[in-house]
C-alpha atoms as a PDB file:
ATOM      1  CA  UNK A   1      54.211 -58.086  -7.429  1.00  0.00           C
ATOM      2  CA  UNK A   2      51.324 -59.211  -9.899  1.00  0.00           C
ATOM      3  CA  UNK A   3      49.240 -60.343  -7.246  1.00  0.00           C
ATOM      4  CA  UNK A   4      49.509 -56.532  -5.403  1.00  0.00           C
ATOM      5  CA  UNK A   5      48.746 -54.934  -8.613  1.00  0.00           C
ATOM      6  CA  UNK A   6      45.826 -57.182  -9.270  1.00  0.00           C
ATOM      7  CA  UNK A   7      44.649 -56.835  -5.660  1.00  0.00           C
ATOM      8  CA  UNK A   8      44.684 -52.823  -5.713  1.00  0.00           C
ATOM      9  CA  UNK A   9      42.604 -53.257  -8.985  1.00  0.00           C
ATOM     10  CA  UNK A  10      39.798 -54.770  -7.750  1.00  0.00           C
ATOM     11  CA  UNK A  11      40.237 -52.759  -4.618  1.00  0.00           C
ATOM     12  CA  UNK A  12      40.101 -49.752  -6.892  1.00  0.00           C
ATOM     13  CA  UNK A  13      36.789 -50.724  -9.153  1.00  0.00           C
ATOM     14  CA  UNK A  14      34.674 -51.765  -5.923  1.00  0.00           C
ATOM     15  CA  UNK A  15      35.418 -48.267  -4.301  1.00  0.00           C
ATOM     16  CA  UNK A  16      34.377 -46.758  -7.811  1.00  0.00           C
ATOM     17  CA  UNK A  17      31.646 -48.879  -7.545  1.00  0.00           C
ATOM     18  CA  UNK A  18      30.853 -48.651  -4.601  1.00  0.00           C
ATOM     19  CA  UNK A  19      30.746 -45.039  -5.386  1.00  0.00           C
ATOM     20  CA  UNK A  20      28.953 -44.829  -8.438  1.00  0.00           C
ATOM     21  CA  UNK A  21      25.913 -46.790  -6.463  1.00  0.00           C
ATOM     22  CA  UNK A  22      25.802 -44.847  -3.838  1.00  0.00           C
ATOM     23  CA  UNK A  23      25.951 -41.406  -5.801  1.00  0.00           C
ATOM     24  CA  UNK A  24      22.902 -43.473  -8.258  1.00  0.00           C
ATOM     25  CA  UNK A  25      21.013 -44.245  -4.993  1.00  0.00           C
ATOM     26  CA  UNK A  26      21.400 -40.299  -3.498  1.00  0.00           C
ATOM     27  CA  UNK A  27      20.408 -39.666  -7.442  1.00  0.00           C
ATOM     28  CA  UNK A  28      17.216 -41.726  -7.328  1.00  0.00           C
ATOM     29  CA  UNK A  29      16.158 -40.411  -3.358  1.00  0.00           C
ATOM     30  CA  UNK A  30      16.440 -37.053  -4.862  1.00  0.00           C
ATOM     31  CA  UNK A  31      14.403 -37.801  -7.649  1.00  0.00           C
ATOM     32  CA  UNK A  32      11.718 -38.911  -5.471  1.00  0.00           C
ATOM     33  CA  UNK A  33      11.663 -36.855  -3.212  1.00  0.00           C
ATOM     34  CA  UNK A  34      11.012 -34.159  -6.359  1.00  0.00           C
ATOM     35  CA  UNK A  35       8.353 -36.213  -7.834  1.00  0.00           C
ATOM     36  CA  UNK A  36       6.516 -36.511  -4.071  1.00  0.00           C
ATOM     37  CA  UNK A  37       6.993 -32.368  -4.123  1.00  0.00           C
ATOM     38  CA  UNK A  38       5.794 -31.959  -7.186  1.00  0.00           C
ATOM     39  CA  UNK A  39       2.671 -34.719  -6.535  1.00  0.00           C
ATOM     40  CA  UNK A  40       1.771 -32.271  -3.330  1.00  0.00           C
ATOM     41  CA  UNK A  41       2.033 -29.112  -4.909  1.00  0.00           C
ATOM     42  CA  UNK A  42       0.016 -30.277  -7.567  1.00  0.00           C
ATOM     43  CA  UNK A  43      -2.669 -31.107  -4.960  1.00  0.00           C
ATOM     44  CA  UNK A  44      -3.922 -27.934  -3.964  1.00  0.00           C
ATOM     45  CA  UNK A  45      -6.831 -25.389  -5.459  1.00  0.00           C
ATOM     46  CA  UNK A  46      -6.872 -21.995  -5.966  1.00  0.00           C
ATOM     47  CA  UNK A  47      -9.815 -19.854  -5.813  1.00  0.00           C
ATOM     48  CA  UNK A  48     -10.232 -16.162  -5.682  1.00  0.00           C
ATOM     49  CA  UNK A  49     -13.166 -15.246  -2.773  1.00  0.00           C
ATOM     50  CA  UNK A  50     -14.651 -11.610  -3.112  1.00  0.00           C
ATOM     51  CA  UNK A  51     -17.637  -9.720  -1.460  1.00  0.00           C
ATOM     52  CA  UNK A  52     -19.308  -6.073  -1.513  1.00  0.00           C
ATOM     53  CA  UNK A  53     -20.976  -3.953   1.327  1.00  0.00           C
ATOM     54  CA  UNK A  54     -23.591  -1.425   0.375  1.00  0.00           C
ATOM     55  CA  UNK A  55     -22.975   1.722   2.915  1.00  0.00           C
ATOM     56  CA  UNK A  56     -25.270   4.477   3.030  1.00  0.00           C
ATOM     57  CA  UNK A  57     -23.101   7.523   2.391  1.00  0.00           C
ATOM     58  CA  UNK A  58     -22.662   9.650   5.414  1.00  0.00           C
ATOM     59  CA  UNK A  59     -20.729  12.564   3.843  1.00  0.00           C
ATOM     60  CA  UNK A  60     -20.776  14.604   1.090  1.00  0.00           C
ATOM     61  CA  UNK A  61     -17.565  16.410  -1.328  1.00  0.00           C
ATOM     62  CA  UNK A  62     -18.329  19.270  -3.317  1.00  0.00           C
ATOM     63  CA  UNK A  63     -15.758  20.899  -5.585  1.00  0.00           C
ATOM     64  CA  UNK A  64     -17.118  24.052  -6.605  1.00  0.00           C
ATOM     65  CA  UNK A  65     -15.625  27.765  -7.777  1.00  0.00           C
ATOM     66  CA  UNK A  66     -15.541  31.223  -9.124  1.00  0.00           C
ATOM     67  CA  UNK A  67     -13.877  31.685 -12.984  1.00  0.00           C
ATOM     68  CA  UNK A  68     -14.045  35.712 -13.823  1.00  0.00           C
ATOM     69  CA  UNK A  69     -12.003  37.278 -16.781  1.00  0.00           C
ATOM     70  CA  UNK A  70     -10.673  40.479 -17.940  1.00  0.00           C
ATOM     71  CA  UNK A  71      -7.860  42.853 -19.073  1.00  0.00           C
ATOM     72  CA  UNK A  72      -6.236  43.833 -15.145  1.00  0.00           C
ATOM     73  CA  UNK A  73      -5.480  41.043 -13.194  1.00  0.00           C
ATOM     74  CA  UNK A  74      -5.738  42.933 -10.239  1.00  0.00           C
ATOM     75  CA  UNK A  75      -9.734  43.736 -10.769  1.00  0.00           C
ATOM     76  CA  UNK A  76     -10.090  40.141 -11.541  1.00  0.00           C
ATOM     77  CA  UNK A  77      -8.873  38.808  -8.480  1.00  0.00           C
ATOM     78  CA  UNK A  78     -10.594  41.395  -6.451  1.00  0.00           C
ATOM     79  CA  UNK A  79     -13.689  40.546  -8.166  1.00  0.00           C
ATOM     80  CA  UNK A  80     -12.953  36.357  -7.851  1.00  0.00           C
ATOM     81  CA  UNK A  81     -12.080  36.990  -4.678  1.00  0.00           C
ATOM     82  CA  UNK A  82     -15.621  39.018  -3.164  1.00  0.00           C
ATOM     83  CA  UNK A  83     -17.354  36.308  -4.992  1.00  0.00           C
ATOM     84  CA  UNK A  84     -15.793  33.806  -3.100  1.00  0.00           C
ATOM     85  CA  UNK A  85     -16.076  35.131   0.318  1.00  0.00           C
ATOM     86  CA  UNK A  86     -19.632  35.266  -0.310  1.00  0.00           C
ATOM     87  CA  UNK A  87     -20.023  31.569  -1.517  1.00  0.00           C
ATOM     88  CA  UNK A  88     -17.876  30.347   1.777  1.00  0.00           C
ATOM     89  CA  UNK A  89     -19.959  32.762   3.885  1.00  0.00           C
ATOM     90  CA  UNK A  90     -23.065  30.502   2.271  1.00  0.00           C
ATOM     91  CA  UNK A  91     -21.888  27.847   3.404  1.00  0.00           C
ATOM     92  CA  UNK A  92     -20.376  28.342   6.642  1.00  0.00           C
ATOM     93  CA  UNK A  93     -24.774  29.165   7.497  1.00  0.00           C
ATOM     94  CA  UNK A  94     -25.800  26.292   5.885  1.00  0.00           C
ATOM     95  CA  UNK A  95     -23.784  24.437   8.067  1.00  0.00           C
ATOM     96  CA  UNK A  96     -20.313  23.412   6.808  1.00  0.00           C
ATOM     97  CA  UNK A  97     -17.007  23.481   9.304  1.00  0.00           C
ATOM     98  CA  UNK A  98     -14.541  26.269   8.276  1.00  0.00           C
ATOM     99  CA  UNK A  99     -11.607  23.365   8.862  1.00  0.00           C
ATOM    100  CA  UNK A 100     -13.810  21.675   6.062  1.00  0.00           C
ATOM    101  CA  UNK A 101     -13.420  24.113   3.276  1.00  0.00           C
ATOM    102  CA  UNK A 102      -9.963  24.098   1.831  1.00  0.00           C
ATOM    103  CA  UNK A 103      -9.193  25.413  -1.770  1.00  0.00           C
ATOM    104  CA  UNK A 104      -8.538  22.736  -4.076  1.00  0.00           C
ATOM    105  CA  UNK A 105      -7.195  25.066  -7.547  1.00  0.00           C
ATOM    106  CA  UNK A 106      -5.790  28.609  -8.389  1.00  0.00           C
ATOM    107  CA  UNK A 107      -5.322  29.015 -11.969  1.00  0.00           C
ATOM    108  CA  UNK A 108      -4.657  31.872 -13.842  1.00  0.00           C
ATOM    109  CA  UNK A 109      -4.178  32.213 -17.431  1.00  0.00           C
ATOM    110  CA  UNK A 110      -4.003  34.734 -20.329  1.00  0.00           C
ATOM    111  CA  UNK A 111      -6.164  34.894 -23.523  1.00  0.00           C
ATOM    112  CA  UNK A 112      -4.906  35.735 -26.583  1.00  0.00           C
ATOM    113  CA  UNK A 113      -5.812  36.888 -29.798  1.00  0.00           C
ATOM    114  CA  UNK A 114      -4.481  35.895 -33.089  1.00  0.00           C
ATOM    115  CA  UNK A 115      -3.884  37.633 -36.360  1.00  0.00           C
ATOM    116  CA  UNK A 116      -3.496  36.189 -40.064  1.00  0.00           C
ATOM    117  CA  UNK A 117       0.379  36.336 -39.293  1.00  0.00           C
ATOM    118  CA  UNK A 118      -0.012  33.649 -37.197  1.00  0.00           C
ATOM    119  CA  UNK A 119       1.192  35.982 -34.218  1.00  0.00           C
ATOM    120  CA  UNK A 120      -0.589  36.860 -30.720  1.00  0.00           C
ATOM    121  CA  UNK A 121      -0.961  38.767 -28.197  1.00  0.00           C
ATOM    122  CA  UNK A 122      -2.095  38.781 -24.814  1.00  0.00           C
ATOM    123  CA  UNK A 123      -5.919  40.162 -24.927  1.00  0.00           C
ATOM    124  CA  UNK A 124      -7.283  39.496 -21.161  1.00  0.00           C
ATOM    125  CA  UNK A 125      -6.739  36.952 -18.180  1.00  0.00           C
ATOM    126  CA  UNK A 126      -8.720  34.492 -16.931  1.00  0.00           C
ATOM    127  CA  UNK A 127      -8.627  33.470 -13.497  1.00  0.00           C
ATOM    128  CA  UNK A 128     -10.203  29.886 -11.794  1.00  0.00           C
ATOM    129  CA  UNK A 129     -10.441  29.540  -8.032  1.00  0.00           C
ATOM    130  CA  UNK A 130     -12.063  25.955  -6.628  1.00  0.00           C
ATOM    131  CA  UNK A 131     -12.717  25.219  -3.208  1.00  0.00           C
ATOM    132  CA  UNK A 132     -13.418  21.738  -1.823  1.00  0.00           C
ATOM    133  CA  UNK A 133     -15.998  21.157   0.823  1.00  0.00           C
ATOM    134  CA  UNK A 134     -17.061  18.685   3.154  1.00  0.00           C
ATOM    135  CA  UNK A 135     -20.622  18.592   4.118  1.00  0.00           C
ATOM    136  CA  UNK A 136     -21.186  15.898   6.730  1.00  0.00           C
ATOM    137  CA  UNK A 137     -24.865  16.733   6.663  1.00  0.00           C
ATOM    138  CA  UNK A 138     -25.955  15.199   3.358  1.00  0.00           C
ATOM    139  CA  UNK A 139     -29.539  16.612   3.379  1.00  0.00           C
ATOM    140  CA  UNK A 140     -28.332  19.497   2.836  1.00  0.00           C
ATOM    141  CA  UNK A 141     -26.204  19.305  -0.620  1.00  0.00           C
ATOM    142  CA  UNK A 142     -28.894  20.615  -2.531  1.00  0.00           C
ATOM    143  CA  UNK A 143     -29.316  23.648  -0.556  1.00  0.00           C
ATOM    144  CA  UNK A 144     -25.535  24.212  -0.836  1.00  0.00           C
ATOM    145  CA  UNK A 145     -25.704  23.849  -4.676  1.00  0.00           C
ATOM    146  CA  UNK A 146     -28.423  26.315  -5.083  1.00  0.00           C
ATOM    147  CA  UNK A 147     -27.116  29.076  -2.549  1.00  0.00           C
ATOM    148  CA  UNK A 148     -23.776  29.030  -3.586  1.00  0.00           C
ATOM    149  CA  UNK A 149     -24.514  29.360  -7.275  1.00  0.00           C
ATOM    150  CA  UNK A 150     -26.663  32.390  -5.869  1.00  0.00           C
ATOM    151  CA  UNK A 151     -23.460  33.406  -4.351  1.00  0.00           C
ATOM    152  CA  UNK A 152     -21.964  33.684  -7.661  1.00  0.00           C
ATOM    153  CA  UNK A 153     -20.285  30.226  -8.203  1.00  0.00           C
ATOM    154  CA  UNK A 154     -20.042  29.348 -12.092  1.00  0.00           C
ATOM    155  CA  UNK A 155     -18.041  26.361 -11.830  1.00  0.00           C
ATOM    156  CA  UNK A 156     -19.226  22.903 -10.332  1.00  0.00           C
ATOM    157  CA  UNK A 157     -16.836  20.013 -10.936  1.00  0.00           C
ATOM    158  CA  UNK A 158     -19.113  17.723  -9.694  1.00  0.00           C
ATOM    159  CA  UNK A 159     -20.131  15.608  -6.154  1.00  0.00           C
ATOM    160  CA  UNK A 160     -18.903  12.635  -4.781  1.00  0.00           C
ATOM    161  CA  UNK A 161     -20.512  10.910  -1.672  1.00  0.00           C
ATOM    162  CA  UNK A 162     -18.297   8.788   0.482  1.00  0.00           C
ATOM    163  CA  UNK A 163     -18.457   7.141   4.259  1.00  0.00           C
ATOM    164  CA  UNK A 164     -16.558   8.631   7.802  1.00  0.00           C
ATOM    165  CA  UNK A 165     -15.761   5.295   8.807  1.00  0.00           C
ATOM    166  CA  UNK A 166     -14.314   3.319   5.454  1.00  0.00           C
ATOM    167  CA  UNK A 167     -11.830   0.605   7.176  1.00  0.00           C
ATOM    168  CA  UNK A 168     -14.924  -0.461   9.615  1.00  0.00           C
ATOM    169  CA  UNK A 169     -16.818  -1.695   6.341  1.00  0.00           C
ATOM    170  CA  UNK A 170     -13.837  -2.589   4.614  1.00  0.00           C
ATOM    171  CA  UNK A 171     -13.305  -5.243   7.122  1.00  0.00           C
ATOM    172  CA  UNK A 172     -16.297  -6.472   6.739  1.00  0.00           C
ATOM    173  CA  UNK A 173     -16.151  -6.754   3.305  1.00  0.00           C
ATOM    174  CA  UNK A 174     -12.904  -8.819   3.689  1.00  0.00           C
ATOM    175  CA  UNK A 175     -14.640 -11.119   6.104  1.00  0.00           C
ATOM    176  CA  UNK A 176     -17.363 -12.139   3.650  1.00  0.00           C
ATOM    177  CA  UNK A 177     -14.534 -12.355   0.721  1.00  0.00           C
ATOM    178  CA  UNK A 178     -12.926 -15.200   2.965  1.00  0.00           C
ATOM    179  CA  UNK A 179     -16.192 -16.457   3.482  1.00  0.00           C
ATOM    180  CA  UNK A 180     -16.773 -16.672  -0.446  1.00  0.00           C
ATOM    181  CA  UNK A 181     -13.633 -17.936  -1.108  1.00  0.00           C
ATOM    182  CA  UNK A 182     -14.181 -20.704   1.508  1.00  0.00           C
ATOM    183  CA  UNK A 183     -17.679 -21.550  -0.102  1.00  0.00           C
ATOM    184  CA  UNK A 184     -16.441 -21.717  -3.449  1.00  0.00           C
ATOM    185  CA  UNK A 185     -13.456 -23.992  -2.502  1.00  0.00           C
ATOM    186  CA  UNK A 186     -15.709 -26.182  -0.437  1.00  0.00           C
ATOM    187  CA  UNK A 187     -18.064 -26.457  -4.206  1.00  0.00           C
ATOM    188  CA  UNK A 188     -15.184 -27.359  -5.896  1.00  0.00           C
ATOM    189  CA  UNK A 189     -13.747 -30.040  -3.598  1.00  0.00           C
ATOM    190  CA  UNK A 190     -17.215 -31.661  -3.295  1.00  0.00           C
ATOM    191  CA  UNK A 191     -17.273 -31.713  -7.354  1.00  0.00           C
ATOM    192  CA  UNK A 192     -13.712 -33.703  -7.273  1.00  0.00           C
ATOM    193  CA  UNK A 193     -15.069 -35.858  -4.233  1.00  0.00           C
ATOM    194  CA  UNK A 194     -11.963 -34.875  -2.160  1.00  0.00           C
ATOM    195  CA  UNK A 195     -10.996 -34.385   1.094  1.00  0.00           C
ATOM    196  CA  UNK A 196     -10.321 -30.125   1.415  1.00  0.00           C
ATOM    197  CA  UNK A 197      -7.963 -29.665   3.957  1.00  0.00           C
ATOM    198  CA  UNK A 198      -7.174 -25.478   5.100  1.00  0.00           C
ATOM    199  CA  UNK A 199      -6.232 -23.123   3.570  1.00  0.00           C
ATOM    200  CA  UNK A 200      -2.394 -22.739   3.299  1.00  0.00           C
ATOM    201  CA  UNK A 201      -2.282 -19.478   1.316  1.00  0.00           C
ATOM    202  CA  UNK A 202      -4.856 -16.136   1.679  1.00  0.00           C
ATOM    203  CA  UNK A 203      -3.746 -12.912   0.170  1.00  0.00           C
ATOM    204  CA  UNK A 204      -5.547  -9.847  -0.314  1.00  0.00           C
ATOM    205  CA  UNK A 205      -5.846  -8.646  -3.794  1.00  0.00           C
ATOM    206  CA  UNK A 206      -4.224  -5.045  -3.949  1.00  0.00           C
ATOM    207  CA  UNK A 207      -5.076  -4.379  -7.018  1.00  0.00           C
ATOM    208  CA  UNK A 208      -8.970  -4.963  -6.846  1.00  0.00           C
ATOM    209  CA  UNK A 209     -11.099  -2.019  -7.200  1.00  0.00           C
ATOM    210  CA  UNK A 210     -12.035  -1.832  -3.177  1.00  0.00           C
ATOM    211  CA  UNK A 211     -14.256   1.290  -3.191  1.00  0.00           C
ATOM    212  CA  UNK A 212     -16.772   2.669  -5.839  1.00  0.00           C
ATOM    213  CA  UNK A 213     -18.456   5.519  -4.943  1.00  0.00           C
ATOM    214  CA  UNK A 214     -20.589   8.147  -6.699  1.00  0.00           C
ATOM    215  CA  UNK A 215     -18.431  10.894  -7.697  1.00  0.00           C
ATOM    216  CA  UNK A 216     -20.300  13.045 -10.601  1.00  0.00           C
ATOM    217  CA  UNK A 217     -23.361  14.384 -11.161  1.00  0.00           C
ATOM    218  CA  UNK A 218     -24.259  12.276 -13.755  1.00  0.00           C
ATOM    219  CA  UNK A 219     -24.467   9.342 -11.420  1.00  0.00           C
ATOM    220  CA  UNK A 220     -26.492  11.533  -8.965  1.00  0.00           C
ATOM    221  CA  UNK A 221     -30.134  11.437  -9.052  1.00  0.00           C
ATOM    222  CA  UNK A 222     -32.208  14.616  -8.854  1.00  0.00           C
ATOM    223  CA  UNK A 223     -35.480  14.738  -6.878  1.00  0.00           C
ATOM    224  CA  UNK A 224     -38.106  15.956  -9.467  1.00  0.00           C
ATOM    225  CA  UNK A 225     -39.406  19.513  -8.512  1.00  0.00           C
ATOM    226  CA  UNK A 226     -36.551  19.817  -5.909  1.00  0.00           C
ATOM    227  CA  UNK A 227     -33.243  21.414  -5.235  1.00  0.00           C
ATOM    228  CA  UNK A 228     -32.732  17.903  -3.293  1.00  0.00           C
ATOM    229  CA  UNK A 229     -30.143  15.374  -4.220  1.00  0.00           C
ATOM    230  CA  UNK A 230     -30.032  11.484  -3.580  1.00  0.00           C
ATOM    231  CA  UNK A 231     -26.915   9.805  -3.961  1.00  0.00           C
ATOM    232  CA  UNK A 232     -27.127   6.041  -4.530  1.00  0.00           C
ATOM    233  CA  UNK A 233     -24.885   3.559  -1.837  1.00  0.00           C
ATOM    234  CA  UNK A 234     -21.515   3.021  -1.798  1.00  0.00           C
ATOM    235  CA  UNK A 235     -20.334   0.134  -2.893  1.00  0.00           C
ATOM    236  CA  UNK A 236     -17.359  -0.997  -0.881  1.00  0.00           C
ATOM    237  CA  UNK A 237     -16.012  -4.445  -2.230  1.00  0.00           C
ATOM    238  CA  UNK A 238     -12.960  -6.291  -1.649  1.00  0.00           C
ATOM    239  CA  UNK A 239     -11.032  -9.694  -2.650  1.00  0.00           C
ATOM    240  CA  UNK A 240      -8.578 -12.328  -1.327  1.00  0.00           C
ATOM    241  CA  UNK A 241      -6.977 -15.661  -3.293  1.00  0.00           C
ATOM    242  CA  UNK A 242      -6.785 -18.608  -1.647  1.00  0.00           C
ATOM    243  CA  UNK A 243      -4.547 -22.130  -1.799  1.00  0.00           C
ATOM    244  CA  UNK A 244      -6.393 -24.694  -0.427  1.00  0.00           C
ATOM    245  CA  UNK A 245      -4.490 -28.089   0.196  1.00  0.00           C
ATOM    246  CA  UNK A 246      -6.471 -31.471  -0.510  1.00  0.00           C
END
């Protein structure tokens, strides 16, 4: 009866043992195979590859308006709005698309006067009405500026010049960010003397500033003893990170 108790606790430590090695050994394959993760993730390089296209500007976005005041609301707006007509009728013989002219505000607010009693009252209106327009004819912005504000137009918010066809220089842009990114990876690898392999990761960068256009007229520069206007390019840039492994 000794012996069988003796014999079932040997039997009993070489299964534990047994065990324990083989749950060391899964341990240690684990552990290696962590450390040969960790040894390839660590071999890789990140760069981030970016580009810009310089596009003539091909169309043209004026945001212009009539802003009248007064004590009836109703003369106001009759007023605003013969002054307007007259400013899209401008334009519509200069050139410009009705389906181009859209308005773009309508705001109407009352004045008011205040008294040593800290108290108000309503002493006039003041109306605002802003139309957008598209000229796809760029020559002829500077004519537009001077014959609307013949027309009566008092407010100018300003001009920004932009392309018809964006996404066909985007993607070019894109293409020479890769490009960029490829170069500067290639640098970099020759500087470590190692072997680049491809790229395993390319993402385009959302939040990079993709399009930079003129959009005021303080960016816009006059022609001396003209009504012309020459807008500078547009710069259309964009960006991509890259993994390389190596």
């Amino acid at each position: 009866m000794n012996h069988k108790k003796i014999f079932s606790g040997i039997l009993a430590f070489t299964i534990s043992t047994g065990l324990f090695n083989n749950f060391a050994f899964a341990a240690q394959q684990s552990s290696q195979q962590i450390i040969q993760q960790s040894e390839k993730q660590d071999k890789s390089l990140s760069v981030k590859g970016s580009a810009v296209v310089n596009v003539k500007p091909d169309i043209a976005i004026l945001d212009l308006g009539v802003k009248t005041t007064g004590k009836d609301i109703t003369k106001i707006q009759s007023e605003n709005n013969k002054i307007m007509d007259k400013i899209v009728d401008a334009v519509i013989k200069l050139g410009v698309d009705k389906k181009d002219i859209y308005t773009s505000g309508y705001y109407l607010y009352p004045s008011y006067n205040y008294n040593s009693e800290n108290s108000s009252e309503i002493s006039g209106y003041e109306l605002s009405n802003t139309i957008s327009l598209k000229v796809r004819d760029i020559t002829k912005v500077g004519e537009i500026v001077t014959e609307t504000t013949k027309a009566g137009a008092n407010i100018n918010n300003g001009i920004q010049f932009t392309v018809n066809d964006y996404d066909k220089y985007y993607k070019e842009a894109l293409e020479n960010a890769i490009e960029n990114g490829n170069n500067k990876a290639k640098v970099i690898a020759e500087g470590l003397k190692v072997d680049l392999g491809p790229a395993i990761k390319v993402e385009e960068d959302q939040n990079y500033n993709n399009y930079n256009a003129n959009s005021n007229f303080p960016n816009v520069k006059s022609e001396e003893k003209s009504t012309g206007i020459r807008a500078n390019d547009v710069l259309i840039t964009a960006s991509v990170n890259m993994i390389f492994s190596y």
